[in-house]
Protein backbone atom coordinates (compact mmCIF):
# COMPACT_ATOMS: atom_id res chain seq x y z
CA UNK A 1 -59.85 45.45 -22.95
CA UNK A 2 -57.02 44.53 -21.28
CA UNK A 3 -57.86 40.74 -20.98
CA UNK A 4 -59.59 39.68 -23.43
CA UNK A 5 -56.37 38.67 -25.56
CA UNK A 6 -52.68 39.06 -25.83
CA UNK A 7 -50.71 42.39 -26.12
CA UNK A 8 -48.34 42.56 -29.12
CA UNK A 9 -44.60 42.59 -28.09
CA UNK A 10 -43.37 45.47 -27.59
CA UNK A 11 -45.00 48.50 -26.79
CA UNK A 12 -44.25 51.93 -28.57
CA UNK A 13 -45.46 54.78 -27.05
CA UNK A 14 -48.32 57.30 -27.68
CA UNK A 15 -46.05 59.80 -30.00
CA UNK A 16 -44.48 57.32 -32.02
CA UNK A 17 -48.20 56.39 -32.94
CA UNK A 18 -49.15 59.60 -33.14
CA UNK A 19 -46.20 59.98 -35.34
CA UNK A 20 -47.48 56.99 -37.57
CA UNK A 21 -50.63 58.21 -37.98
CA UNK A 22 -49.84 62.05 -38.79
CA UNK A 23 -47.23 60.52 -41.91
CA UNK A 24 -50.22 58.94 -43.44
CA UNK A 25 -53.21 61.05 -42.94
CA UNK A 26 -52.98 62.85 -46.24
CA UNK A 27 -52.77 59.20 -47.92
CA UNK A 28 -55.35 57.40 -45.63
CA UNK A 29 -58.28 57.91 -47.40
CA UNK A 30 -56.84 56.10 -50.77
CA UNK A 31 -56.76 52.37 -49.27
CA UNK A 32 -59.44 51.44 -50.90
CA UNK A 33 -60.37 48.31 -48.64
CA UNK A 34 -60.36 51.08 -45.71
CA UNK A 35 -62.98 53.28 -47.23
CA UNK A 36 -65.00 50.25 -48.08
CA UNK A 37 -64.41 49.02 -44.87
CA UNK A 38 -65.71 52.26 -43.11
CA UNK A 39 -68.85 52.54 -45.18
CA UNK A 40 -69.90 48.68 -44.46
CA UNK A 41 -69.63 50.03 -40.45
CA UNK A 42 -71.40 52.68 -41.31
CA UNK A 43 -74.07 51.45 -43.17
CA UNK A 44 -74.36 48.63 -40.38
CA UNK A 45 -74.58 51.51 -37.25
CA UNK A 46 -77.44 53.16 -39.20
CA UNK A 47 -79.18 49.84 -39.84
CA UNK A 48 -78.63 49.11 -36.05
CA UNK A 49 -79.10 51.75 -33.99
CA UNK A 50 -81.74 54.20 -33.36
CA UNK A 51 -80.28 57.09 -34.70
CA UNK A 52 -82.11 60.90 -34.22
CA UNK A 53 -80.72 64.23 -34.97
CA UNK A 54 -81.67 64.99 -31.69
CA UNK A 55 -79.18 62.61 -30.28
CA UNK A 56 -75.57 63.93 -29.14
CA UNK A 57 -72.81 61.75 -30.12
CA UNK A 58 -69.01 61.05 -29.61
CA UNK A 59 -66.77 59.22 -31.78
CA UNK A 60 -63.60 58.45 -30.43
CA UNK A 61 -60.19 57.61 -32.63
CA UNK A 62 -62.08 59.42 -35.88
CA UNK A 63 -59.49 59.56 -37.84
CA UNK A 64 -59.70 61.17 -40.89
CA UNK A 65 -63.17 61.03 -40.48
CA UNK A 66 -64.40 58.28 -43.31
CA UNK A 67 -67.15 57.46 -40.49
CA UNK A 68 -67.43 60.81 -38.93
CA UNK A 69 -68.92 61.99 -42.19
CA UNK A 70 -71.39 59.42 -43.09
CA UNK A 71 -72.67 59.19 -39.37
CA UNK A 72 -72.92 62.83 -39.31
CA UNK A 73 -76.25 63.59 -41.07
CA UNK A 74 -77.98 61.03 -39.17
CA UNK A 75 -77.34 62.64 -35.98
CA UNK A 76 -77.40 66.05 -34.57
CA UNK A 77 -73.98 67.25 -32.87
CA UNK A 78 -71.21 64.91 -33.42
CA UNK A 79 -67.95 65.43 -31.62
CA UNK A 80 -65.02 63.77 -33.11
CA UNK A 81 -61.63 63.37 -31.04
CA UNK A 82 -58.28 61.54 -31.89
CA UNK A 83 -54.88 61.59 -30.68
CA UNK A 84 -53.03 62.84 -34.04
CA UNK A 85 -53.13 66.06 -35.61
CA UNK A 86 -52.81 64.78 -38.85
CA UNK A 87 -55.62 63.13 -39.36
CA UNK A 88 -57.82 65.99 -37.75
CA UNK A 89 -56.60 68.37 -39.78
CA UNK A 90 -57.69 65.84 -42.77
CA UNK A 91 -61.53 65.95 -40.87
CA UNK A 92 -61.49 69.86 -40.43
CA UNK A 93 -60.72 69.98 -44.20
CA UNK A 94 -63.68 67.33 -44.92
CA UNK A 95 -65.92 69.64 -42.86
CA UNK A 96 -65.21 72.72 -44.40
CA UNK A 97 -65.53 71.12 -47.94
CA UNK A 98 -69.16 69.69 -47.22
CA UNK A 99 -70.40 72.32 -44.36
CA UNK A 100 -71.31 69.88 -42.09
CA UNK A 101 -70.96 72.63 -38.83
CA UNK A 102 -72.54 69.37 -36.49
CA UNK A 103 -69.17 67.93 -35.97
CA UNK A 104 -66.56 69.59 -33.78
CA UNK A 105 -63.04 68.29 -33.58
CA UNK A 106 -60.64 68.12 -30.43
CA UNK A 107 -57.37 66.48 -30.14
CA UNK A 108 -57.88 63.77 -27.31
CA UNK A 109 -55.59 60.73 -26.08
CA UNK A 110 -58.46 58.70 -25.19
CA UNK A 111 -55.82 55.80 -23.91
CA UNK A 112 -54.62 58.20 -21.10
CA UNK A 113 -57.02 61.69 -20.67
CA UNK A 114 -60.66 62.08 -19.71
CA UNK A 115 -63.29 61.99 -22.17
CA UNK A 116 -64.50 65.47 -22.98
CA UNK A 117 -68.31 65.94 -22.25
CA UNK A 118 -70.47 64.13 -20.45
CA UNK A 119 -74.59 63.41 -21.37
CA UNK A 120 -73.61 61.67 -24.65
CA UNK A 121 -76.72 59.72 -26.46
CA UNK A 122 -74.23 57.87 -28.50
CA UNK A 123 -70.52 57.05 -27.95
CA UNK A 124 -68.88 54.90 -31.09
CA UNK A 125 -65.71 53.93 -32.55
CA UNK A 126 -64.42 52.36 -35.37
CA UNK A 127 -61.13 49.96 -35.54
CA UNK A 128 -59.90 51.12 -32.10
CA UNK A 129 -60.32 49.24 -29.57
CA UNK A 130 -57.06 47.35 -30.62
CA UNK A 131 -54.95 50.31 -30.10
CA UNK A 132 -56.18 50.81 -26.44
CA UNK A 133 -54.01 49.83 -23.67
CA UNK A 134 -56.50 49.16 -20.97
CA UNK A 135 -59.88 48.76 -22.57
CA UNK A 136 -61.74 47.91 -19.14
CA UNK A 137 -60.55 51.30 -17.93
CA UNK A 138 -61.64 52.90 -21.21
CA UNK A 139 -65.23 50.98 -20.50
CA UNK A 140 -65.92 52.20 -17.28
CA UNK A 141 -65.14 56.21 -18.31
CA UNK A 142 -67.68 55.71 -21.71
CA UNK A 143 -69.88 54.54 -19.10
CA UNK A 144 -69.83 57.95 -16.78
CA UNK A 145 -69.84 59.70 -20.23
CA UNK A 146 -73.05 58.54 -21.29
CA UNK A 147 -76.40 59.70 -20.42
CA UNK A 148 -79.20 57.64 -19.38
CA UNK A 149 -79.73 55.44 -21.70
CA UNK A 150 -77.31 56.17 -23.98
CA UNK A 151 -75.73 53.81 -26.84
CA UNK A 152 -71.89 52.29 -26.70
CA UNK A 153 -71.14 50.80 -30.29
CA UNK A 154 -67.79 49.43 -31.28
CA UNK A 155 -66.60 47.67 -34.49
CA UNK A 156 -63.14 45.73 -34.31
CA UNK A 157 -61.55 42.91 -35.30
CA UNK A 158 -62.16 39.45 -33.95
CA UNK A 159 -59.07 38.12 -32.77
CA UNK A 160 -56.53 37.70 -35.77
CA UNK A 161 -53.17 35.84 -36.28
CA UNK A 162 -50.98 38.92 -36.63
CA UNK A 163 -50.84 39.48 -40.58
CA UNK A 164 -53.90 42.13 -40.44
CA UNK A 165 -51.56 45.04 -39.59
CA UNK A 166 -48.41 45.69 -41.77
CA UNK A 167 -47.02 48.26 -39.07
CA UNK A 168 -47.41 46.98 -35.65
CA UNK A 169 -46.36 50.51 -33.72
CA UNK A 170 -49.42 51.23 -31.58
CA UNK A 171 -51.56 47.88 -32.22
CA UNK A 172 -52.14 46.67 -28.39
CA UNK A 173 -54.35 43.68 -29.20
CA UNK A 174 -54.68 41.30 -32.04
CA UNK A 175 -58.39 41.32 -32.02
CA UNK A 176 -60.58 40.36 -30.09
CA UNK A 177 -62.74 37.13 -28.78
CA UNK A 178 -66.65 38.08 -28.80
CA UNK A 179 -67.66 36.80 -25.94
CA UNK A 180 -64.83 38.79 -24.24
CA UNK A 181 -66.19 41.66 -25.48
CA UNK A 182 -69.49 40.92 -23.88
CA UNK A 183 -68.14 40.53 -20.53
CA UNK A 184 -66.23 43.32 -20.50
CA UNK A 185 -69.39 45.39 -20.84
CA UNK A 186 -71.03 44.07 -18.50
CA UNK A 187 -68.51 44.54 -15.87
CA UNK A 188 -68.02 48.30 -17.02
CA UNK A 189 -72.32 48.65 -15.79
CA UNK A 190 -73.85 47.94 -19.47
CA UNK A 191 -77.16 46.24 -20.15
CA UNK A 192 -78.93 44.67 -23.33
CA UNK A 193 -75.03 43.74 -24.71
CA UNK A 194 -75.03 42.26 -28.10
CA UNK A 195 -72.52 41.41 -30.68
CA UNK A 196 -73.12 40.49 -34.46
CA UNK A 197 -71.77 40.53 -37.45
CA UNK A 198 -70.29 43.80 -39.02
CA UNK A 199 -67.79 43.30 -41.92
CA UNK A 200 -64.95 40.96 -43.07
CA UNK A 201 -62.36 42.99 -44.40
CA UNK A 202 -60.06 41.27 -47.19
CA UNK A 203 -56.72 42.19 -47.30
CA UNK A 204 -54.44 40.43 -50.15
CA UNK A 205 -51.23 39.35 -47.62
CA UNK A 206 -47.82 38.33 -49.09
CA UNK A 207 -49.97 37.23 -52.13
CA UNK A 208 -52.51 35.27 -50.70
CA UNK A 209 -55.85 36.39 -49.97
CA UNK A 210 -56.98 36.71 -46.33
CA UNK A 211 -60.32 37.45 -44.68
CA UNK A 212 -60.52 39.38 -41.14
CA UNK A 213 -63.94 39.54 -40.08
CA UNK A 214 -65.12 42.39 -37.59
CA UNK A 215 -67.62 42.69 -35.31
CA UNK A 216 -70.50 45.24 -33.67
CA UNK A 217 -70.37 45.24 -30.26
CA UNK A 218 -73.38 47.26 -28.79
CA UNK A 219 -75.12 48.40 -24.86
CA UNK A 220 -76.70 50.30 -23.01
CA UNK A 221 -76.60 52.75 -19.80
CA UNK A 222 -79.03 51.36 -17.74
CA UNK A 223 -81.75 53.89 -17.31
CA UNK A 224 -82.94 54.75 -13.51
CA UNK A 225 -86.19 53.70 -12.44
CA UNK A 226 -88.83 56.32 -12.45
């Protein structure tokens, strides 16, 4: 969301973040206050959203797949994309260890290519939306992605102060403001928008203990009359 707050500094590109993230796949999962993190969001998308396993979904920037694998069972084809190949192959291990042949992995830049599919019932991400460059142009293609109907959900930060990351390659936005978030929606063609409450993470930072609460930001493809 490209105005909704500042850009960090300097930019590094897509493979140096790519880079980042395929060095610490095959340690991601043991931050604890990430995996706690990722089951609050979870928890909080099943709690909020109508979810069928009739319904096809996209997440976007899975990761290793700490969401990916909880949202899974609640729905009925999941596809899972992200940008590094390290942290896939940490998902296609997770699959294969708990059978869950619903979920489908592809390797997708979702900052600069096309989102695969189209007639999605659900399109979600987790802790994102602060590594994309242009969210309003991200917006618009979830939109055309969607079906009639179908469900955007995003958890991120709110807008922080800069101490939530420790390695700033990639991180385009520090947070977010809510109402921002909201309007940026709406201009991409979403209805029934709505933002709440999702998590605060606590992080302990240079020995003090900070709080970084994240929010749900939800809507709709406008169904056509009939």
């Amino acid at each position: 969301m490209k105005t909704m707050t500042h850009t960090h500094g300097e930019r590094k590109n897509s493979s140096e973040n790519n880079s980042r993230f395929d060095r610490a796949a095959s340690t991601w999962d043991e931050n604890q206050v990430r995996v706690r993190m990722t089951r609050a969001v979870a928890d909080k998308l099943v709690e909020r959203l109508c979810l069928s396993t009739s319904m096809n979904a996209l997440e976007f920037g899975c990761g290793t797949g700490l969401v990916t694998v909880l949202m899974a069972p609640h729905l009925g084809k999941l596809t899972a994309i992200d940008s590094s190949d390290g942290m896939l192959d940490q998902l296609r291990g997770k699959i294969r260890e708990t059978g869950l042949s619903s979920v489908t992995c592809l390797k997708v830049d979702i900052d600069s290519e096309d989102i695969p599919g189209d007639g999605y019932d659900l399109i979600f991400s987790n802790m994102t939306f602060h590594h994309i460059e242009d969210g309003e142009v991200l917006l618009k293609k979830i939109h055309g992605a969607l079906a009639e109907g179908g469900i955007l959900a995003i958890t991120d930060l709110d807008r922080e102060d800069g101490t939530f990351h420790s390695d700033m390659t990639g991180v385009r936005h520090l947070g977010f403001c809510r109402g921002d978030v909201v309007s940026a929606f709406e201009r991409a063609g979403f209805v029934r928008c709505t933002v709440e409450d999702a998590h605060v993470v606590e992080k302990n930072v240079q020995g003090t203990l900070k709080r970084y609460p994240m929010f749900l930001a939800t809507g709709r493809k406008q169904s056509r009359p009939e």
